[in-house]
N, C-alpha and C. Protein backbone atom coordinates (compact mmCIF):
# COMPACT_ATOMS: atom_id res chain seq x y z
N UNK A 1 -8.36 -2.40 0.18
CA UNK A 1 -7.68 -2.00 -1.03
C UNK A 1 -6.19 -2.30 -0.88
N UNK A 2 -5.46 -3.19 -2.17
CA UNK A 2 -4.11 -3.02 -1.92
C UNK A 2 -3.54 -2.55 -3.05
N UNK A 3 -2.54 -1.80 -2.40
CA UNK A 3 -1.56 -0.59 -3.39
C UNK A 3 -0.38 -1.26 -3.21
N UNK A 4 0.37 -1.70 -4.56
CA UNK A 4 1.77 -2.14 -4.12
C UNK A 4 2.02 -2.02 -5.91
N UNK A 5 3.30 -1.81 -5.43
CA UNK A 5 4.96 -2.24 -6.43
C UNK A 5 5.76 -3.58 -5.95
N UNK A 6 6.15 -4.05 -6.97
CA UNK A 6 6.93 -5.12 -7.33
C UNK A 6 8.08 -5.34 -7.41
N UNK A 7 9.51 -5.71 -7.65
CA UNK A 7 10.41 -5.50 -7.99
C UNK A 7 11.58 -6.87 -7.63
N UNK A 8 12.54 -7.20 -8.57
CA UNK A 8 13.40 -7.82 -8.74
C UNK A 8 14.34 -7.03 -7.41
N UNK A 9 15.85 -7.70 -7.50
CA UNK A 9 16.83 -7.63 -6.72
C UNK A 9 17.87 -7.26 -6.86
N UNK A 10 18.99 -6.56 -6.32
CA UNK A 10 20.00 -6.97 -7.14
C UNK A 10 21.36 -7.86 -6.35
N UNK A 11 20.71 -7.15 -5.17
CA UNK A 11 21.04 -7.94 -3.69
C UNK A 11 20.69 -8.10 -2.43
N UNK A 12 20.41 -9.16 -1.86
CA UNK A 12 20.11 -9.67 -0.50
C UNK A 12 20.41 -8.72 0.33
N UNK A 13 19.87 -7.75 1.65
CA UNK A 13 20.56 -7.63 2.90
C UNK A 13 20.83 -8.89 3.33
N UNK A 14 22.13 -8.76 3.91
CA UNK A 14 22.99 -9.30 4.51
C UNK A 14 22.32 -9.51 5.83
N UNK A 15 21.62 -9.04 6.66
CA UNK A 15 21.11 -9.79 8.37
C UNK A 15 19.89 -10.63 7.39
N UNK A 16 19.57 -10.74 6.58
CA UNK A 16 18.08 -10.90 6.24
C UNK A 16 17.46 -12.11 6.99
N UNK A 17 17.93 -13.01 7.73
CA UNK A 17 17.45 -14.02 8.84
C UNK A 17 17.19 -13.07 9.89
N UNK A 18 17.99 -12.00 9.95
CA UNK A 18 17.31 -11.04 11.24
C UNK A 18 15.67 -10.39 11.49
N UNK A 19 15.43 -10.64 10.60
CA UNK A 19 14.07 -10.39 10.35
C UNK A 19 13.20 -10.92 10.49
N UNK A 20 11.62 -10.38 11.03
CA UNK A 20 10.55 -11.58 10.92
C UNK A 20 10.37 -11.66 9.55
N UNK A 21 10.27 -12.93 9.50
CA UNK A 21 9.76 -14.37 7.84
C UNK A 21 9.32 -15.33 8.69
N UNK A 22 8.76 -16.01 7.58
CA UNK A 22 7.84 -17.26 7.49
C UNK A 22 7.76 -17.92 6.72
N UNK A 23 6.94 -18.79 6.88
CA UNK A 23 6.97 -19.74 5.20
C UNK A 23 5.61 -19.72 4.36
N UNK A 24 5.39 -19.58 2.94
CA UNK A 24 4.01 -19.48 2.55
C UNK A 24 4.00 -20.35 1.40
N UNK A 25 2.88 -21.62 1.41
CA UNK A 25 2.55 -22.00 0.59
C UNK A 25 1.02 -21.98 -0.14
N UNK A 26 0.97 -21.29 -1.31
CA UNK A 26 -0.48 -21.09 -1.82
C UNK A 26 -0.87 -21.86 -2.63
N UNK A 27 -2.06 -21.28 -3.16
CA UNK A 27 -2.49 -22.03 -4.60
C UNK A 27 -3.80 -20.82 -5.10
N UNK A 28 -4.39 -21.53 -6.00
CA UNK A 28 -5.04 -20.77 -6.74
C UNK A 28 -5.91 -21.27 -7.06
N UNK A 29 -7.33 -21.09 -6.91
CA UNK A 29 -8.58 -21.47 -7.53
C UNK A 29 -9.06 -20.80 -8.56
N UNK A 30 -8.91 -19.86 -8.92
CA UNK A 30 -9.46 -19.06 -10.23
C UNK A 30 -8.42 -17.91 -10.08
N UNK A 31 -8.51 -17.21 -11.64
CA UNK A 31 -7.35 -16.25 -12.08
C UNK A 31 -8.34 -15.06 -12.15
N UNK A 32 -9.94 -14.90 -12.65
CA UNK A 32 -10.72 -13.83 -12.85
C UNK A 32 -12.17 -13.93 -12.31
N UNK A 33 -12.10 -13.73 -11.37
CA UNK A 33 -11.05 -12.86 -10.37
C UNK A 33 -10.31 -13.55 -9.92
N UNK A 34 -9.34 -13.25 -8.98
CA UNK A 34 -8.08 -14.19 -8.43
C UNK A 34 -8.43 -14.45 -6.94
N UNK A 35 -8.59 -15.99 -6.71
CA UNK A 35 -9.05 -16.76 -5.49
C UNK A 35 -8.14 -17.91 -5.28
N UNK A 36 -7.19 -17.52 -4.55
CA UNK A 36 -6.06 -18.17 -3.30
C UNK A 36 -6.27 -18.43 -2.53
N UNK A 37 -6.01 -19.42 -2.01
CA UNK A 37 -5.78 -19.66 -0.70
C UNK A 37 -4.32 -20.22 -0.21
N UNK A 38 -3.88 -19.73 1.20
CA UNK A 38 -2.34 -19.70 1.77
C UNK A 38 -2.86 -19.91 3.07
N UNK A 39 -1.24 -21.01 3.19
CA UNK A 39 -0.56 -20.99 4.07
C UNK A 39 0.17 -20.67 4.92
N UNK A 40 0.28 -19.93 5.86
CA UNK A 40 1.68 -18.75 6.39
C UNK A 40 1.99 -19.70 8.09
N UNK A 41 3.21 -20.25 7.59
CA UNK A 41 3.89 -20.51 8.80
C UNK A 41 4.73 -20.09 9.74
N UNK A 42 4.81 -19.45 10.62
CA UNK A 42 6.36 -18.76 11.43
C UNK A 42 6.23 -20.22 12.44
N UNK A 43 7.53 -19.74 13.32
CA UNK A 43 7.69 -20.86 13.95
C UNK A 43 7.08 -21.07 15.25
N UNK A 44 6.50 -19.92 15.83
CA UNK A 44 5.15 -20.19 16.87
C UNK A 44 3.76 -20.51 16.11
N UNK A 45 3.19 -20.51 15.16
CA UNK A 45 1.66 -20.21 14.88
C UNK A 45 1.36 -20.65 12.69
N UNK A 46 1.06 -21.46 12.69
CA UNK A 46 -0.10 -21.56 11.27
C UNK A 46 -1.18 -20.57 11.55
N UNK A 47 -0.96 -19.82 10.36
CA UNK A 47 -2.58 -19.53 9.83
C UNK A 47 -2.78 -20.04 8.19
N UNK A 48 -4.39 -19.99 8.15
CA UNK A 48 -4.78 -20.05 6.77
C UNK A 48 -5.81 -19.06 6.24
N UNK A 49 -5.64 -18.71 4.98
CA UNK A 49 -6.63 -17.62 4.08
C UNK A 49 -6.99 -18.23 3.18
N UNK A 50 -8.50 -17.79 2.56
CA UNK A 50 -8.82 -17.88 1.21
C UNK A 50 -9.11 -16.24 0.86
N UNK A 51 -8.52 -16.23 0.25
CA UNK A 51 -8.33 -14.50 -0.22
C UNK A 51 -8.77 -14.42 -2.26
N UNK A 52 -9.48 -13.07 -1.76
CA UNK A 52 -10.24 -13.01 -3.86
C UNK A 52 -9.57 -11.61 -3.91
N UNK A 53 -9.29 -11.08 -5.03
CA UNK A 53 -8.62 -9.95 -5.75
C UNK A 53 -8.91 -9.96 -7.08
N UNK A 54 -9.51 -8.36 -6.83
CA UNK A 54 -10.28 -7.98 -8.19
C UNK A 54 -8.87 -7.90 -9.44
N UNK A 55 -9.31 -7.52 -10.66
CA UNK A 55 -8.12 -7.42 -11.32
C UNK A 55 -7.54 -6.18 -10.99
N UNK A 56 -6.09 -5.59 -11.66
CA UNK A 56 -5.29 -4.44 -11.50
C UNK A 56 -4.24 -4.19 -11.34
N UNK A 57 -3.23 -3.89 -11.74
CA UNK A 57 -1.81 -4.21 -11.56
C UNK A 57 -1.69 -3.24 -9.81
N UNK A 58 -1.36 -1.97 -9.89
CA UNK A 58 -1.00 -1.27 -8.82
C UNK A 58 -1.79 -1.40 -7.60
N UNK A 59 -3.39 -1.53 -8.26
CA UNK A 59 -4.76 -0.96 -7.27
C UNK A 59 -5.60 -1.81 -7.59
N UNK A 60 -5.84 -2.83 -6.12
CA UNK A 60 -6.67 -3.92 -6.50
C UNK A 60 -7.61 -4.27 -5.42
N UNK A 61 -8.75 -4.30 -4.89
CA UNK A 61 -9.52 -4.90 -4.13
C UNK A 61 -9.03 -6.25 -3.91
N UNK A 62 -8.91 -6.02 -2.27
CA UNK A 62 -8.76 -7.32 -1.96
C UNK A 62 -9.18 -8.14 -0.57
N UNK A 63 -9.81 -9.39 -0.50
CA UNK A 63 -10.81 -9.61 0.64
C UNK A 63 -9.98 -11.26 0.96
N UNK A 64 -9.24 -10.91 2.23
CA UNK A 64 -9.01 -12.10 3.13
C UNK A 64 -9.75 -12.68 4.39
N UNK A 65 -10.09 -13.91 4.47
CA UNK A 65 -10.48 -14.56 5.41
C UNK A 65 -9.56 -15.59 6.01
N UNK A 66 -9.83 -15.80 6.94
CA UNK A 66 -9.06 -16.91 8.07
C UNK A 66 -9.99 -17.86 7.62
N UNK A 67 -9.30 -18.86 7.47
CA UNK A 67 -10.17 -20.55 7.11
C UNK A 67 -9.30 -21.22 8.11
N UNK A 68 -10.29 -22.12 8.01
CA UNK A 68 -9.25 -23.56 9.29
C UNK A 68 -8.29 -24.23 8.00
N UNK A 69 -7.40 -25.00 8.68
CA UNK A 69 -6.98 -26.14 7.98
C UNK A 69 -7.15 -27.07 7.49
N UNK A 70 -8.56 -27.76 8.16
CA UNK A 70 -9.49 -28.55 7.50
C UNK A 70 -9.70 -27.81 6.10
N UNK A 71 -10.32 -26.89 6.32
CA UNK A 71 -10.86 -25.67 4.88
C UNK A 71 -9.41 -25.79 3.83
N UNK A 72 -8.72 -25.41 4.24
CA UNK A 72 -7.62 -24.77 3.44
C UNK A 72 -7.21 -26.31 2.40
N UNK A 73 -6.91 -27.51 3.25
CA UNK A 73 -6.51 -28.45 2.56
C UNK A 73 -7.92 -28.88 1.74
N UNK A 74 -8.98 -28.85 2.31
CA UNK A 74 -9.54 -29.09 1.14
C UNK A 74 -9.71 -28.32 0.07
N UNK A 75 -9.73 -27.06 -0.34
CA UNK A 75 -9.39 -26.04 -1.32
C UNK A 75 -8.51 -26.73 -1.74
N UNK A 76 -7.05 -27.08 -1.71
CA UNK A 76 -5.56 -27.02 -2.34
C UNK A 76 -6.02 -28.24 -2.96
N UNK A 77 -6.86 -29.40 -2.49
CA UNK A 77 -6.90 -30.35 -3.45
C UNK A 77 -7.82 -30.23 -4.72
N UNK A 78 -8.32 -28.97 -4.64
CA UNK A 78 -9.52 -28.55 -6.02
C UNK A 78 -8.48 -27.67 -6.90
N UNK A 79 -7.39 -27.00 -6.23
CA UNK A 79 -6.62 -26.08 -6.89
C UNK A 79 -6.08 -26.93 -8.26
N UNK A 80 -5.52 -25.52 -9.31
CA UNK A 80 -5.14 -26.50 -10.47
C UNK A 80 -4.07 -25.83 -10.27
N UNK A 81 -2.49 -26.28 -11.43
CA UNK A 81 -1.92 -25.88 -11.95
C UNK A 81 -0.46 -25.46 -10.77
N UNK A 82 0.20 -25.18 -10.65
CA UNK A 82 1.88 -25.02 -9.64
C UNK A 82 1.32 -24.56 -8.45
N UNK A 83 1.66 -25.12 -7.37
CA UNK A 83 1.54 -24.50 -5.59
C UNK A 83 3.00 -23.88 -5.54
N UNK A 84 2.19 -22.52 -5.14
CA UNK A 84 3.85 -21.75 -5.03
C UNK A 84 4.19 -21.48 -2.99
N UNK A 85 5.81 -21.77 -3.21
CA UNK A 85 6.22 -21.82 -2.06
C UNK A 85 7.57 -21.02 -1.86
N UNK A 86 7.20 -19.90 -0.68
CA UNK A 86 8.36 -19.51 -0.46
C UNK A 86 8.47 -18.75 0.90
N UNK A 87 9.17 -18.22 1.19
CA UNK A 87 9.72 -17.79 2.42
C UNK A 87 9.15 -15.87 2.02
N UNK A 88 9.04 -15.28 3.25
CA UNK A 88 8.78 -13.67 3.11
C UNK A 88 9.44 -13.44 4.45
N UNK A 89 10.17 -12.18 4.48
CA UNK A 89 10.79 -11.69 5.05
C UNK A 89 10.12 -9.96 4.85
N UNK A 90 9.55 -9.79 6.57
CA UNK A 90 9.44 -8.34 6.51
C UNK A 90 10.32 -7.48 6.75
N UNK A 91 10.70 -6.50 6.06
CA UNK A 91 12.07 -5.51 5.75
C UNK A 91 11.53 -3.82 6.01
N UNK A 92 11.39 -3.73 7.67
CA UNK A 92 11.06 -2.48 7.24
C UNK A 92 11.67 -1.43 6.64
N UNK A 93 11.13 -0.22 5.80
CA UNK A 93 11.87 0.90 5.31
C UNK A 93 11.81 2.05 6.10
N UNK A 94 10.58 2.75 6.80
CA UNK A 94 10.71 3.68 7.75
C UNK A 94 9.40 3.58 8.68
N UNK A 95 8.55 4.42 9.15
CA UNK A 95 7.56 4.14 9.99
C UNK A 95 6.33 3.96 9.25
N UNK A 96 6.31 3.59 8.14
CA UNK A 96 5.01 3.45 7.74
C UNK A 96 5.21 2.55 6.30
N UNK A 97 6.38 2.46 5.50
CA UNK A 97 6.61 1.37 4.46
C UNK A 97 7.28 -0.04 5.17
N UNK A 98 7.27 -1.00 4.59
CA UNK A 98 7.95 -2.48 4.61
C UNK A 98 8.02 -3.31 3.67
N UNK A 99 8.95 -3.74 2.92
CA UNK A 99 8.96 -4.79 2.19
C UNK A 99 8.86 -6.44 2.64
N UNK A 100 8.00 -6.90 2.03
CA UNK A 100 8.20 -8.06 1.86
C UNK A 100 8.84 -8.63 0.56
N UNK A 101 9.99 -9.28 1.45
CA UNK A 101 10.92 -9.89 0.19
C UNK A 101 10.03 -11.49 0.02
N UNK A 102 10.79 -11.52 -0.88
CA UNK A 102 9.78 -13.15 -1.01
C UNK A 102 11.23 -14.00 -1.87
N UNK A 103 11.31 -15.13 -0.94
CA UNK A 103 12.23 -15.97 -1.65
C UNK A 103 11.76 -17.39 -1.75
N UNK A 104 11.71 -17.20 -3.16
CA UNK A 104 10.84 -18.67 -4.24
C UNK A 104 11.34 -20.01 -3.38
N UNK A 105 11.05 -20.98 -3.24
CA UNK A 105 10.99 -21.93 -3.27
C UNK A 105 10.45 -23.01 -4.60
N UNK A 106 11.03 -24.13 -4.46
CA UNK A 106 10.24 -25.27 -5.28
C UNK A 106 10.65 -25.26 -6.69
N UNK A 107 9.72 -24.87 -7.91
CA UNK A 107 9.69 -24.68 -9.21
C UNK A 107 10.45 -23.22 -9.41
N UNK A 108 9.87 -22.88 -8.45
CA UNK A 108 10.39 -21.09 -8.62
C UNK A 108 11.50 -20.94 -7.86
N UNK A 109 12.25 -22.02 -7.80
CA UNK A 109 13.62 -21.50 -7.08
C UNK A 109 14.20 -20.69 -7.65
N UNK A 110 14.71 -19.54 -7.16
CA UNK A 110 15.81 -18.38 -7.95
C UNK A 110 15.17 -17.53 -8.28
N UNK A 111 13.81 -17.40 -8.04
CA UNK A 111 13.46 -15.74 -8.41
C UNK A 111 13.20 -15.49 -6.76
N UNK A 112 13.79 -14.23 -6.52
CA UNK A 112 13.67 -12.92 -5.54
C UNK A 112 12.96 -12.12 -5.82
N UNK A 113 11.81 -11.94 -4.94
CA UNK A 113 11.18 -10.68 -5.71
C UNK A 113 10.64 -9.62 -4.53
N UNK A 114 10.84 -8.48 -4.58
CA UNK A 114 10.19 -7.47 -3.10
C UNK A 114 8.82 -7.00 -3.63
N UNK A 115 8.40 -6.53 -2.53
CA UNK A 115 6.70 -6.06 -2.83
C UNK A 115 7.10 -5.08 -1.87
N UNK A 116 6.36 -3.98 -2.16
CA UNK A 116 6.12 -2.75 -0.95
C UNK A 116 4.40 -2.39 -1.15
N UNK A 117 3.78 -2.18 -0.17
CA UNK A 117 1.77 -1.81 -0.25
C UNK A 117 2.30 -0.59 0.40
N UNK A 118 1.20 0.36 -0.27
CA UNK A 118 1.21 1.62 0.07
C UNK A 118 0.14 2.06 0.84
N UNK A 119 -0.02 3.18 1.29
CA UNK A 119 -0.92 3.71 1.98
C UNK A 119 -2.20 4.25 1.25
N UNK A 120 -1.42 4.60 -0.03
CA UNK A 120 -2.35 5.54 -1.03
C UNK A 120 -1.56 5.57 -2.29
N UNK A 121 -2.34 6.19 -3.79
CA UNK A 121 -1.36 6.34 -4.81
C UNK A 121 -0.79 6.82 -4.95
N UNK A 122 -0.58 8.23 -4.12
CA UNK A 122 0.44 9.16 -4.44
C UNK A 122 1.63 8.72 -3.83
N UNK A 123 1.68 7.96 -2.73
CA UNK A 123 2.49 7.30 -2.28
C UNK A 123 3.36 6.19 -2.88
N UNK A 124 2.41 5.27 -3.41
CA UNK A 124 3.12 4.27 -4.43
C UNK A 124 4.12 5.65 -5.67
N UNK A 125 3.42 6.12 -6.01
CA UNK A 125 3.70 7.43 -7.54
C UNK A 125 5.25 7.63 -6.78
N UNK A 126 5.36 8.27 -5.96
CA UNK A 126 6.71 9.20 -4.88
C UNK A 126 7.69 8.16 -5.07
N UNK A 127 7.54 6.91 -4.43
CA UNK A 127 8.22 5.66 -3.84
C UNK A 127 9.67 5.80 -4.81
N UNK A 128 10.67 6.03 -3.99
CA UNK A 128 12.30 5.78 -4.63
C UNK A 128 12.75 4.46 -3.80
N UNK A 129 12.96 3.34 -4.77
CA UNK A 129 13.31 2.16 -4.34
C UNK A 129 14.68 2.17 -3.89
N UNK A 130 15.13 1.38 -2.45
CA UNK A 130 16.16 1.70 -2.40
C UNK A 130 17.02 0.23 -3.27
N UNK A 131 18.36 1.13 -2.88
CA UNK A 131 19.98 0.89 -3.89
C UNK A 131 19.99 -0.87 -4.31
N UNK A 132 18.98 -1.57 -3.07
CA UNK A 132 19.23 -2.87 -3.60
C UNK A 132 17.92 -3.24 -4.40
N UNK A 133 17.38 -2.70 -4.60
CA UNK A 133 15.85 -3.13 -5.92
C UNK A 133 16.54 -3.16 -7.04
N UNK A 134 15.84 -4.12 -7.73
CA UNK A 134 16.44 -3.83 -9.40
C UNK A 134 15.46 -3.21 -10.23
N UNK A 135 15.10 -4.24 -11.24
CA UNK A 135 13.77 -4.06 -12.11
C UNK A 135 12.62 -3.88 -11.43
N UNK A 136 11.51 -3.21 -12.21
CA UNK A 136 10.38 -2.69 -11.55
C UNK A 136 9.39 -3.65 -12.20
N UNK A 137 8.93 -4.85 -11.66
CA UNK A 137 7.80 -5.60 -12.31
C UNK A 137 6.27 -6.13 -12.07
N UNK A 138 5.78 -4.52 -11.29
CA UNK A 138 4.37 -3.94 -11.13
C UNK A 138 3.73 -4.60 -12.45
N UNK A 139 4.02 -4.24 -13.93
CA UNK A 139 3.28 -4.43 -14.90
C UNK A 139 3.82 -5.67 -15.42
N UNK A 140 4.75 -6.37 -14.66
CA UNK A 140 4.84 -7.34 -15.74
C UNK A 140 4.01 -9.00 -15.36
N UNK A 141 3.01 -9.02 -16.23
CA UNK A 141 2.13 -10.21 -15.39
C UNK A 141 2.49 -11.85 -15.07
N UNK A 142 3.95 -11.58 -15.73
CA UNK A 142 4.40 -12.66 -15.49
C UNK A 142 4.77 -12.96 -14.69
N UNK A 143 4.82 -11.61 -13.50
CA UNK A 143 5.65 -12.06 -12.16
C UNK A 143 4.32 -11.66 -10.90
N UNK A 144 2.89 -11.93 -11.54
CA UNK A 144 2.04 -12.05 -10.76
C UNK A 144 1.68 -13.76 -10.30
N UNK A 145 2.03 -13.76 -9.11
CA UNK A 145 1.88 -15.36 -8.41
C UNK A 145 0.56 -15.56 -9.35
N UNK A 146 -0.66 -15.37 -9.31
CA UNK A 146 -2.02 -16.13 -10.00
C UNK A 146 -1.07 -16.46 -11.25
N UNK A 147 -0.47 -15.79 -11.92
CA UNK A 147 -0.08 -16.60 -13.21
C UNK A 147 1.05 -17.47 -13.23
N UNK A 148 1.76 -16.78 -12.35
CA UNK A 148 2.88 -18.09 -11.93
C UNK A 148 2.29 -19.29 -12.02
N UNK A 149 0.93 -19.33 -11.02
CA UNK A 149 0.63 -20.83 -10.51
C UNK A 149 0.01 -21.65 -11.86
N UNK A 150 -0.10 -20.60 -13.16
CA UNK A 150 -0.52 -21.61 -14.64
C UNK A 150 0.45 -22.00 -15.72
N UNK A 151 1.86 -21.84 -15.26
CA UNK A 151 2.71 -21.59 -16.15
C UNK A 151 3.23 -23.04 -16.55
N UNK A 152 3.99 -23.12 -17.60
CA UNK A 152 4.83 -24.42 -17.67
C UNK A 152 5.62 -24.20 -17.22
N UNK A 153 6.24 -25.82 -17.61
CA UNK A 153 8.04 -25.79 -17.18
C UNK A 153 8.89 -25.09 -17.75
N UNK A 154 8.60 -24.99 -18.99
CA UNK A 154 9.25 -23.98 -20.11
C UNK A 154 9.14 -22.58 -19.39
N UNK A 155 7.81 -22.27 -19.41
CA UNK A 155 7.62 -20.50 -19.05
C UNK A 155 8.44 -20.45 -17.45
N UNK A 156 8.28 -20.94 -16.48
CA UNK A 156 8.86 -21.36 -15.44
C UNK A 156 10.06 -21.02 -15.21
N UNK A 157 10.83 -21.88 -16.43
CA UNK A 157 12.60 -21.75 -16.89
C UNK A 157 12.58 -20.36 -17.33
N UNK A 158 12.05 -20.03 -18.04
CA UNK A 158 12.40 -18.61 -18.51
C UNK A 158 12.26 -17.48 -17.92
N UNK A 159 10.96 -17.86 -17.00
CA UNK A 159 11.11 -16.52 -15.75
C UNK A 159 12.06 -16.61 -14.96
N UNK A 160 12.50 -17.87 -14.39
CA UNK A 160 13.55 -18.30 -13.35
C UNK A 160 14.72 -17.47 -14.03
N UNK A 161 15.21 -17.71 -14.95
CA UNK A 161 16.21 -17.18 -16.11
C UNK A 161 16.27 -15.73 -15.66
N UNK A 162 15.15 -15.40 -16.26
CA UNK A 162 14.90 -13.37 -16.22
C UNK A 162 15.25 -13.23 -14.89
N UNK A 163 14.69 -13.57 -13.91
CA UNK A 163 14.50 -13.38 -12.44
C UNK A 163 16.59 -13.31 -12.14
N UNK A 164 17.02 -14.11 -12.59
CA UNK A 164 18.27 -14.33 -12.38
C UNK A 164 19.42 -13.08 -13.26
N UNK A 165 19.11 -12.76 -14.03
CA UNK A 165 19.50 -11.78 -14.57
C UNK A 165 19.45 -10.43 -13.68
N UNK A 166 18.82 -10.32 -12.80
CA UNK A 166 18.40 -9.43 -12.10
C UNK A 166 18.48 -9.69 -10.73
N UNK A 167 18.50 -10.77 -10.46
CA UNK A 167 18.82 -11.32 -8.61
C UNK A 167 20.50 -11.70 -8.59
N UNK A 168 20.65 -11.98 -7.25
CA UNK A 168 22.15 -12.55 -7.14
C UNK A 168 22.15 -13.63 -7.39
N UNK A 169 23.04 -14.58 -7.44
CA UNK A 169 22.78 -15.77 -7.44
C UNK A 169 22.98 -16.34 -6.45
């Protein structure tokens, strides 16, 4: 089960290379249910997933597997529609929260966006974002990667836009 919130920026920590990140490039085979598969690079080790997620904004079933690379590239060439790429940086908050920041790459250059997974709902419910979160965009489905990866150039520009209104530059 994953429990998470969403959220825009309003500014970078400053060590944020101090941190473990990596690089992730996905894609998307179907939106209903939602079937990805990723890439996650650090600089010792590749892995690959094909991962399915039921629908749900906050509370969603969700089932990852390790695929080879053989596997994975052949998936990405059946995938339709934008491969999204970006960098994640884990940010812990105390002994049991962490954000992953996620910084867009590619089409989606310029949107910043944090994720925090919870333990449980009452937990997500409690959650006071700290001073550098901006907007809260759990519900907004436009800033769910599966739909990212169907968007135009137009819709694209205009999230990039929003995203910027709300990130640093």
């Amino acid at each position: 089960m994953e429990i998470e919130r969403k959220y825009l920026l309003k500014t970078i920590p400053e060590t944020l290379d101090t941190y473990t990140h990596y690089d992730i490039e996905q894609a998307y085979l179907a939106n209903k249910p939602v079937v990805r598969v990723r890439k996650r690079v650090s600089p010792d080790n590749k892995e690959f997933f094909l991962t399915v997620k039921s629908t749900g904004m906050i509370k969603r079933e969700e089932v990852e597997t390790a695929i080879s690379e053989d596997t994975y590239n052949t998936f990405l060439e059946e995938a339709e529609g934008n491969i999204i790429t970006k960098t994640r940086y884990i940010i812990p908050l105390d002994d049991v929260l962490k954000v992953e920041l996620d910084v867009f790459n590619g089409v989606f250059e310029g949107i910043i966006m944090a994720e925090v997974e919870f333990p449980d709902e009452k937990a997500a419910k409690k959650f006071t974002p700290p001073d550098y979160f901006s907007d809260e965009v759990t519900f907004d489905k436009r800033f769910h990667n599966s739909n990212m990866s169907t968007m135009s150039e137009v819709e694209i520009s205009e999230l990039v836009d929003l995203a910027h209104t709300a990130n640093i530059s």
